[in-house]
Protein backbone atom coordinates (compact mmCIF):
# COMPACT_ATOMS: atom_id res chain seq x y z
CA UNK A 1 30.98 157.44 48.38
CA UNK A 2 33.41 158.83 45.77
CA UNK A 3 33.33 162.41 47.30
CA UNK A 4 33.71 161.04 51.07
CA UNK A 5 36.75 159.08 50.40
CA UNK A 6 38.23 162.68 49.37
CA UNK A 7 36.82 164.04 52.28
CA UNK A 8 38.65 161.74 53.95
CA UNK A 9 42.09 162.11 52.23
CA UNK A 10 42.08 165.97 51.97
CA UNK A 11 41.12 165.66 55.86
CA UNK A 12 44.01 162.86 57.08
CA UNK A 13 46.64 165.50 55.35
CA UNK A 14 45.00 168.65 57.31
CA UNK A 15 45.40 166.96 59.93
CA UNK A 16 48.79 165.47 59.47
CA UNK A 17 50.25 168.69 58.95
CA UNK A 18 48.34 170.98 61.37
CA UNK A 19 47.98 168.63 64.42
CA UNK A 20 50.78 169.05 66.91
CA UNK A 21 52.98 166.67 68.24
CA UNK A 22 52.38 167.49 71.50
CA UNK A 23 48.32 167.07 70.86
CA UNK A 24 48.55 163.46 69.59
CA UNK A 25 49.41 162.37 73.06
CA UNK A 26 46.92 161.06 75.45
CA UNK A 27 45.81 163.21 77.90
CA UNK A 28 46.86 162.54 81.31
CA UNK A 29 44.07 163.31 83.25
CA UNK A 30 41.19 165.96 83.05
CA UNK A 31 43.45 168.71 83.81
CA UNK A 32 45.09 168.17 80.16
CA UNK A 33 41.49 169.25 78.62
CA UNK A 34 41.24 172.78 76.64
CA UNK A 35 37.97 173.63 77.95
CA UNK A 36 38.17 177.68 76.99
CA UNK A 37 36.28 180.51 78.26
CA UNK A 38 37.00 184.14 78.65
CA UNK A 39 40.65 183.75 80.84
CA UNK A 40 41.65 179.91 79.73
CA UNK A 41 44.19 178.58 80.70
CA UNK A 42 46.85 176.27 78.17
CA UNK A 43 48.37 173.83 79.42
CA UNK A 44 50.75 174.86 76.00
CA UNK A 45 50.98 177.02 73.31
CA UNK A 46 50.35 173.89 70.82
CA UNK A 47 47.12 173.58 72.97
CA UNK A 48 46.27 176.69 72.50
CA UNK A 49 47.18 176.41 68.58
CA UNK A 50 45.46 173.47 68.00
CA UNK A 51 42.09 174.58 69.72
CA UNK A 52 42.64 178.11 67.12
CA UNK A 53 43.17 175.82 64.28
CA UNK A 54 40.06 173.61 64.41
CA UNK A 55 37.60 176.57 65.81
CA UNK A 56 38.56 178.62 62.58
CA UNK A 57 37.57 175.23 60.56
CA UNK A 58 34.26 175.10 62.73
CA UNK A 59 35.90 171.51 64.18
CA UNK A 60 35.25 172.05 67.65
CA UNK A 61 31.41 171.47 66.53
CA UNK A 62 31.38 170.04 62.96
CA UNK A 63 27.99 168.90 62.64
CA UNK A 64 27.08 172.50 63.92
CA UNK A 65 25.72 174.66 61.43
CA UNK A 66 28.14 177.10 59.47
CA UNK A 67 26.51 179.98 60.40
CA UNK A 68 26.24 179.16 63.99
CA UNK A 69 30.80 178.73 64.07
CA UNK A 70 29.98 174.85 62.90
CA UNK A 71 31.79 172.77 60.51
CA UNK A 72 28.39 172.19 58.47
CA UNK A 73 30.02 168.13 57.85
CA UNK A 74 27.22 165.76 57.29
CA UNK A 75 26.85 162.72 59.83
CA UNK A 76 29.04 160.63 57.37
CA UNK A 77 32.10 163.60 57.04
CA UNK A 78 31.77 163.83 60.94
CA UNK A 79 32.26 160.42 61.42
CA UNK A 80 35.18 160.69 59.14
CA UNK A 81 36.56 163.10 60.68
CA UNK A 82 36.01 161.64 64.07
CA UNK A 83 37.86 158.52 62.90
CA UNK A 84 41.35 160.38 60.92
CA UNK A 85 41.48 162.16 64.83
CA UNK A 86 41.66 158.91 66.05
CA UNK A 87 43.67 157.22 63.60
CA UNK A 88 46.60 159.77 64.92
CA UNK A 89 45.63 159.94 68.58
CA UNK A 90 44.24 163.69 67.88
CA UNK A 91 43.22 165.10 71.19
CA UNK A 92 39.77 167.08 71.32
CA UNK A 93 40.39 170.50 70.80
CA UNK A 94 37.75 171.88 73.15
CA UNK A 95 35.78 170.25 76.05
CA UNK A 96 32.53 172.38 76.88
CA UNK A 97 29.33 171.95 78.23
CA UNK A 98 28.54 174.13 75.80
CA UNK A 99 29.14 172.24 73.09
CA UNK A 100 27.77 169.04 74.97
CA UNK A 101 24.64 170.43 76.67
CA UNK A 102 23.64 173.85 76.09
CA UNK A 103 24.48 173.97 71.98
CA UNK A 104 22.07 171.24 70.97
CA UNK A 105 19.10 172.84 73.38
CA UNK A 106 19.90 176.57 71.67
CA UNK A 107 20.26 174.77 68.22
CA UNK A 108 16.31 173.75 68.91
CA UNK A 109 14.77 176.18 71.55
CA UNK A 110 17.11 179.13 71.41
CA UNK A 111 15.91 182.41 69.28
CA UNK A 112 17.95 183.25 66.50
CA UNK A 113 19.27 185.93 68.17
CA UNK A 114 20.45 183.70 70.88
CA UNK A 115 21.71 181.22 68.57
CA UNK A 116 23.74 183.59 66.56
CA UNK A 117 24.70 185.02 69.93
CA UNK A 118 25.79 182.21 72.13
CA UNK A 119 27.36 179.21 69.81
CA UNK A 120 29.90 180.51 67.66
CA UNK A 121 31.38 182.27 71.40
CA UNK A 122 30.86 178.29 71.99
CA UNK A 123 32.42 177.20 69.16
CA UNK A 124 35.20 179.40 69.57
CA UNK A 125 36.21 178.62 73.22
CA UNK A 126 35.50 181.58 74.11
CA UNK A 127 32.94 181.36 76.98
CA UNK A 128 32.87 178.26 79.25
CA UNK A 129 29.75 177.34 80.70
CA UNK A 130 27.99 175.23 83.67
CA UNK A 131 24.82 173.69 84.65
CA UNK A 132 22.20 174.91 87.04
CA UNK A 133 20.12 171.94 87.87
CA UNK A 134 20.34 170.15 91.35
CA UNK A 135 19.44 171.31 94.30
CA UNK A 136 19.70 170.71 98.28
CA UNK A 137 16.01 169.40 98.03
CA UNK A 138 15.98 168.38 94.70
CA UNK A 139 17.99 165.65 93.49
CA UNK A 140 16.78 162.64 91.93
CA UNK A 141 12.90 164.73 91.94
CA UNK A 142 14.86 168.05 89.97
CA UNK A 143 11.26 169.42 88.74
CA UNK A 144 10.48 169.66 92.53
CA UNK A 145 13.31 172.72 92.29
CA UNK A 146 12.70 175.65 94.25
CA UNK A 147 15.11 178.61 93.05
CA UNK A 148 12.67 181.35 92.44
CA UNK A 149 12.35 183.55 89.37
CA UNK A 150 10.73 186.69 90.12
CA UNK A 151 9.15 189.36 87.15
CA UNK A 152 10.12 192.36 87.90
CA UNK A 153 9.20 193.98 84.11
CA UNK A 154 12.46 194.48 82.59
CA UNK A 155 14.43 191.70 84.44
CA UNK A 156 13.99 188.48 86.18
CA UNK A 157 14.81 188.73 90.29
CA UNK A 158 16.63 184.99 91.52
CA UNK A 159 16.88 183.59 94.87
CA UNK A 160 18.00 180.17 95.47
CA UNK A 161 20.48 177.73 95.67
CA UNK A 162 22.58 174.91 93.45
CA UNK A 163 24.43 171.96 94.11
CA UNK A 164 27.10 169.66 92.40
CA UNK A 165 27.31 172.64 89.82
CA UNK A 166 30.22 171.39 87.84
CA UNK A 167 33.44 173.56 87.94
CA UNK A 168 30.67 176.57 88.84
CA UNK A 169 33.67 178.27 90.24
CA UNK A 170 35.17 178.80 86.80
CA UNK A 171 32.27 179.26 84.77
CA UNK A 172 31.65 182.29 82.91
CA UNK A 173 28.09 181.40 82.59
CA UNK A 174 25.43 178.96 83.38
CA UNK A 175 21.92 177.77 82.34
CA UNK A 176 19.83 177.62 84.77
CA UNK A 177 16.57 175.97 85.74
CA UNK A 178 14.55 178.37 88.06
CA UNK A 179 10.88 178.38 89.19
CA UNK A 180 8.33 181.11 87.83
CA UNK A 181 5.03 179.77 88.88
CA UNK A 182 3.67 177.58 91.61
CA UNK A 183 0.54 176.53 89.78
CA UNK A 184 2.27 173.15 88.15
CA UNK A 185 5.33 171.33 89.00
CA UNK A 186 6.60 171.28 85.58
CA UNK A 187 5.10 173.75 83.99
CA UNK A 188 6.24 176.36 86.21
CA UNK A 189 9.58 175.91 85.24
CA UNK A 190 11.96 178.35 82.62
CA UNK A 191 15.39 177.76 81.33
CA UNK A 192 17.45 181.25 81.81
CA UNK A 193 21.00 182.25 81.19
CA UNK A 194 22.83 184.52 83.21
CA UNK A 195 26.90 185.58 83.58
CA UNK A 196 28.50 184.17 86.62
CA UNK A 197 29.75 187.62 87.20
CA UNK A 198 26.45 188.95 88.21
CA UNK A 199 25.83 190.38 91.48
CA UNK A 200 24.64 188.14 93.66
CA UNK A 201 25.94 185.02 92.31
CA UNK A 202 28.64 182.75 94.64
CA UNK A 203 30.07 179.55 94.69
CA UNK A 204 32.16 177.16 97.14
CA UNK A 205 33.70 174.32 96.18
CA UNK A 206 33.04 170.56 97.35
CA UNK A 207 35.71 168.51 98.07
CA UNK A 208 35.14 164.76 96.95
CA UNK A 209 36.66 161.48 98.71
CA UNK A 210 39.06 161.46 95.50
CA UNK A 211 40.40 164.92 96.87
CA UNK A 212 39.18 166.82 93.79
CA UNK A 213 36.50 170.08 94.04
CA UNK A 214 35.05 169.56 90.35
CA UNK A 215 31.38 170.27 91.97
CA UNK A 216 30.30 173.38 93.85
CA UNK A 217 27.22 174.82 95.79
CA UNK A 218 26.13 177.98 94.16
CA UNK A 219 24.15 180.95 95.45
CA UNK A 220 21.92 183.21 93.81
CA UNK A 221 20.90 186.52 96.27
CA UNK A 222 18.81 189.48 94.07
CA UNK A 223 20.30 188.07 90.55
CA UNK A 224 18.79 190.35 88.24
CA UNK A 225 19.07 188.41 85.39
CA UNK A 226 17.62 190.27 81.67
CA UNK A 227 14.00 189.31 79.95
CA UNK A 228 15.78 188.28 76.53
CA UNK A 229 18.05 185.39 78.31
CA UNK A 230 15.00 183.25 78.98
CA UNK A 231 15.28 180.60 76.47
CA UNK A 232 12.13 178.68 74.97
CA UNK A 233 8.67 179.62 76.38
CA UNK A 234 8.27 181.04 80.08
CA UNK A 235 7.25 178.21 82.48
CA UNK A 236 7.87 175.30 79.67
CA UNK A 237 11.77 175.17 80.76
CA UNK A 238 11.25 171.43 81.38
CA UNK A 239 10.96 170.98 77.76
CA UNK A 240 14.28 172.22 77.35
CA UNK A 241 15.38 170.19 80.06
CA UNK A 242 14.71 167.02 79.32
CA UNK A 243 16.03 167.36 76.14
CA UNK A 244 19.17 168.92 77.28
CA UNK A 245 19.37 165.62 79.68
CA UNK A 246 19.63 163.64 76.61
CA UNK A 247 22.29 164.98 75.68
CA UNK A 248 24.09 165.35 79.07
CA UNK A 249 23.48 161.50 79.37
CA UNK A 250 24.60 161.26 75.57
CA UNK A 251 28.19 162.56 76.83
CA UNK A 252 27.97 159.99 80.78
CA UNK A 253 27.05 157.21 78.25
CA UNK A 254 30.94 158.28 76.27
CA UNK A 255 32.90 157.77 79.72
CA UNK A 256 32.14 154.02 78.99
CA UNK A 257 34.20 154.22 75.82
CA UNK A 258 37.17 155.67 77.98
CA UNK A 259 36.01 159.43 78.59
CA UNK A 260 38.56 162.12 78.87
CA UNK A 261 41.58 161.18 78.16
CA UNK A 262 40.89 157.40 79.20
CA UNK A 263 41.48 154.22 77.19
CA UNK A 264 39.16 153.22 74.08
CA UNK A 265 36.79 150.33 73.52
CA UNK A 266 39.03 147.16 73.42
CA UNK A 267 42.20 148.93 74.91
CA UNK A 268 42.16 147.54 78.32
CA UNK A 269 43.79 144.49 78.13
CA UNK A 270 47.07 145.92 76.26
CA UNK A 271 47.59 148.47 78.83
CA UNK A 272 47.80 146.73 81.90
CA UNK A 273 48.81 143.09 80.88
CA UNK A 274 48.97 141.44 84.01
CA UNK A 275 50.70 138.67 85.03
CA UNK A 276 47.37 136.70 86.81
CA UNK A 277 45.15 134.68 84.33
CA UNK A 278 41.64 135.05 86.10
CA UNK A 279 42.56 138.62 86.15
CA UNK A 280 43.52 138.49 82.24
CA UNK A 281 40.20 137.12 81.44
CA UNK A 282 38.05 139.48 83.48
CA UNK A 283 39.95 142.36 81.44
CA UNK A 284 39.09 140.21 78.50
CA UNK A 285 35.69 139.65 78.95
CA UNK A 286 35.71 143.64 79.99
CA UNK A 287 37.30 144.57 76.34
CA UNK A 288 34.91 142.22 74.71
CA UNK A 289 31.67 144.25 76.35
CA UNK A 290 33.34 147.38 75.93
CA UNK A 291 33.53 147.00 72.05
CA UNK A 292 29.89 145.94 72.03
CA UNK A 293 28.93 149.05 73.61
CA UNK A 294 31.09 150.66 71.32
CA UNK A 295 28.92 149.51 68.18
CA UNK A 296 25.65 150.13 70.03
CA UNK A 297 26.68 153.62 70.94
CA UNK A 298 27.47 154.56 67.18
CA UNK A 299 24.24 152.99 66.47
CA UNK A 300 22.56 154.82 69.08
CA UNK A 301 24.38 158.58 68.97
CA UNK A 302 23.35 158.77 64.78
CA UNK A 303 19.45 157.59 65.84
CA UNK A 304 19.44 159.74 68.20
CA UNK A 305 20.83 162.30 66.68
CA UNK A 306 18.15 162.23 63.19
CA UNK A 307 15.33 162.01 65.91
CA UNK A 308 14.82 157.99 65.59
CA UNK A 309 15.47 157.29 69.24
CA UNK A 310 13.23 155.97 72.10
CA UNK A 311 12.98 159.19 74.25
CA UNK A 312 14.18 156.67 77.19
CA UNK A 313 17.53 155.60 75.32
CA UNK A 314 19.66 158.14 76.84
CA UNK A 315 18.52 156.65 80.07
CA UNK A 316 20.08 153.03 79.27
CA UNK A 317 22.93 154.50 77.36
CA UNK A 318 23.78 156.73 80.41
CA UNK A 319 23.36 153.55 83.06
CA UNK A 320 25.50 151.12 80.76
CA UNK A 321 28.13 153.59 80.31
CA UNK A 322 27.91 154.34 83.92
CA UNK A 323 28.89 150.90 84.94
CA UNK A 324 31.30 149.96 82.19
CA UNK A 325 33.32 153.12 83.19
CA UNK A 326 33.04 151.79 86.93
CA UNK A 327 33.54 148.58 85.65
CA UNK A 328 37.04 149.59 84.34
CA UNK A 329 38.44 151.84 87.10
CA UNK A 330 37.90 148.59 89.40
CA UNK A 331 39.90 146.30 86.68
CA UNK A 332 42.66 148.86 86.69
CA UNK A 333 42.82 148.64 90.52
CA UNK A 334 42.79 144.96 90.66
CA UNK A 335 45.98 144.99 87.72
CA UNK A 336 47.09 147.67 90.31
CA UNK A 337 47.74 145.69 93.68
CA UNK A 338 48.39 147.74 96.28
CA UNK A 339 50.85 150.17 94.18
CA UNK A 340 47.32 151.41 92.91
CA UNK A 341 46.63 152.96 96.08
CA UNK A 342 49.41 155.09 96.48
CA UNK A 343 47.76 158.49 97.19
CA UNK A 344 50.99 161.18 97.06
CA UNK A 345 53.79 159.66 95.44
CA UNK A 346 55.11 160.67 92.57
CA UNK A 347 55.21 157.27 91.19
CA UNK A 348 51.83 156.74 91.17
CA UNK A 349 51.17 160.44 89.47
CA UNK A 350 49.85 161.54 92.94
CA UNK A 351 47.87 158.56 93.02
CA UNK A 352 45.85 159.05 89.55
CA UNK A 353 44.62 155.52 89.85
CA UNK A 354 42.99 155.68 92.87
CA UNK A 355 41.55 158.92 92.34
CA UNK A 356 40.06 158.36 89.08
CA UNK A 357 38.45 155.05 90.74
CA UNK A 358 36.67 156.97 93.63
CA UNK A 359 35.73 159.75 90.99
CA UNK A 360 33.88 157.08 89.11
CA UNK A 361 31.88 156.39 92.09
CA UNK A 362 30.15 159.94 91.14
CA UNK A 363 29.07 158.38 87.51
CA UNK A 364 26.03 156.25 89.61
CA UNK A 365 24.45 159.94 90.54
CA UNK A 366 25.53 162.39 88.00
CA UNK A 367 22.67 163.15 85.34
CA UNK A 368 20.25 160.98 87.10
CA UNK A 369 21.55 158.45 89.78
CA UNK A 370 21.46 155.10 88.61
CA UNK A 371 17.96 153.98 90.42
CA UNK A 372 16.00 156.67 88.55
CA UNK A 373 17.47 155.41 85.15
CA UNK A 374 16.64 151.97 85.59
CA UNK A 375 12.97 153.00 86.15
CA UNK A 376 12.82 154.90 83.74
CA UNK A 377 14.30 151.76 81.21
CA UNK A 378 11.83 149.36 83.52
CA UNK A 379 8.74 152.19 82.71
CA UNK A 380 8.86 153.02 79.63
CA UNK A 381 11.31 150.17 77.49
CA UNK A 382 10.25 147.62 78.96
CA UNK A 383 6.71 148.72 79.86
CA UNK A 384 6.78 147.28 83.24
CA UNK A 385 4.07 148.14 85.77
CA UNK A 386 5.31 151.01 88.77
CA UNK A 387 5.27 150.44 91.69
């Protein structure tokens, strides 16, 4: 105890006198987020110095090892840390689905090479990656995928297609999921990782009902993608995953504690104050749940973390997250009145409100829709019979 309270002092005065001004702010909206990658763009040179600061400290990934560009902190000195960023409002340095997804599946399927390869370029900001999972055909059932992987000796050979691949068209890379046998469903499936800059690969942007293209289709034609960049087994990708859906779910699950840039657990009511008292108790009752699932996520994140977890927990973390975060967007609409849906002005911010709203309509199918959670929960938590 007596060496993590001076963790925790020698880490409040680091980051007293390194974090800038400018990064104590709350971000605005998901444009304010440093998410890296091999031309990023800062929104700021203190961005861009506070993203260098914490990557040469291994804080982008903390609990990461040291040799991997981690902070090697212990669960306790990351939770410390966690809390003297919060203490001052400390923005996250780096978003990444590298960090949130593909790290933990390289940390425990990648080869060392791969490892030593890939993360500290993570950990660094220096490559920004997305996720090849859904398909046209292959939503809700994604081991019924049908991009093809094709052995050619030296390389793999990919033909296929993706959809709602996250900000695919600024990507420098992107695991994959791809098919390389026919004989079982899911064990015909490998996990591959290929540059976005590869002949063959395109994207095209979808635009959503909130007027934002964060998703895009993306096309694979002759991708000859190298042996090496397979990672786990051939045809056991589905190991890798449904453990990489953990974590993906792990990170849904945070949007109900605010998400990017949102409001913490509790917040609510003392940002919108409004004037209506059925209104003020909704957001009251709202604050109240939100703090709950606050404790139970801590709880959760460190069992799941050491390996303690039900397999299914990411499944009912992800769907009560889910609707908390919808759950909020609506409250802040309702506190809104019709000023909330303003869609250009700039009073409204070029109608954030309303946008983030629709946007959280996404939450319900993003990682697994909402239906297929609850199944799973109904399955295998509560070990009701299928249908």
């Amino acid at each position: 105890m007596a060496d993590l309270d001076i963790f925790r002092s020698e880490t409040r005065a680091w980051l007293e006198a390194n974090c800038p001004a400018e990064m104590r702010e709350p971000m605005r909206s998901e444009a304010d987020a440093c998410w890296g990658g091999r031309n990023p763009t800062f929104q700021s040179d203190a961005q861009r110095h506070w993203m260098e600061l914490m990557a040469e400290r291994g804080w982008t990934v903390p609990h990461w090892p040291k040799d991997y560009g981690g902070g090697g902190l212990s669960t306790a000195e990351t939770k410390v840390l966690k809390e003297e960023m919060a203490r001052i409002g400390a923005r996250s340095p780096l978003t990444s689905f590298g960090i949130s997804m593909l790290g933990p599946a390289l940390l425990k399927f990648g080869t060392e090479e791969q490892k030593k390869h890939f993360l500290p370029e993570i950990a660094r900001g220096e490559i920004r990656w997305c996720q090849g999972y859904s398909e046209p055909g292959a939503g809700s059932d994604l081991a019924g995928l049908a991009t093809k992987a094709e052995d050619k000796g030296d390389h793999w050979l990919i033909n296929g297609q993706k959809v709602w691949t996250s900000y695919a068209d600024k990507a420098d890379w992107i695991f994959c999921l791809v098919r390389t046998s026919t004989e079982s469903k899911h064990q015909g499936i490998s996990f591959v990782l290929f540059d976005m800059t590869t002949p063959g690969v395109s994207t095209k942007p979808i635009k959503l009902i909130s007027g934002y293209s964060p998703f895009c289709e993306t096309f694979f034609d002759d991708v000859k993608v190298p042996k090496d960049q397979v990672v786990g087994e051939v045809n056991r990708g589905w190991d890798v995953a449904k453990y990489l859906l953990g974590h993906e779910r792990e990170m849904i699950a945070g949007m109900g504690l605010g998400g990017m840039g949102g409001l913490g657990a509790g917040s609510l009511g003392a940002a919108l104050k409004p004037d209506n008292a059925l209104l003020r108790a909704d957001i009251a009752a709202f604050d109240v749940d939100a703090l709950a699932f606050a404790a139970m996520s801590e709880r959760f994140f460190e069992m799941f973390k050491a390996g303690e977890a039900h397999p299914a927990s990411p499944s009912m973390m992800k769907y009560a997250g889910t609707e908390l975060n919808k759950r909020r967007h609506e409250l802040v609409m309702a506190a809104g009145g019709s000023d909330a849906l303003e869609w250009d002005s700039e009073r409204s911010k070029n109608g954030k409100n309303a946008r983030d709203w629709l946007r959280t309509k996404g939450n319900s199918i993003e990682g697994g829709t909402s239906e297929i959670q609850l199944n799973i929960v109904a399955k295998h938590i509560l070990g009701l019979p299928g249908a």
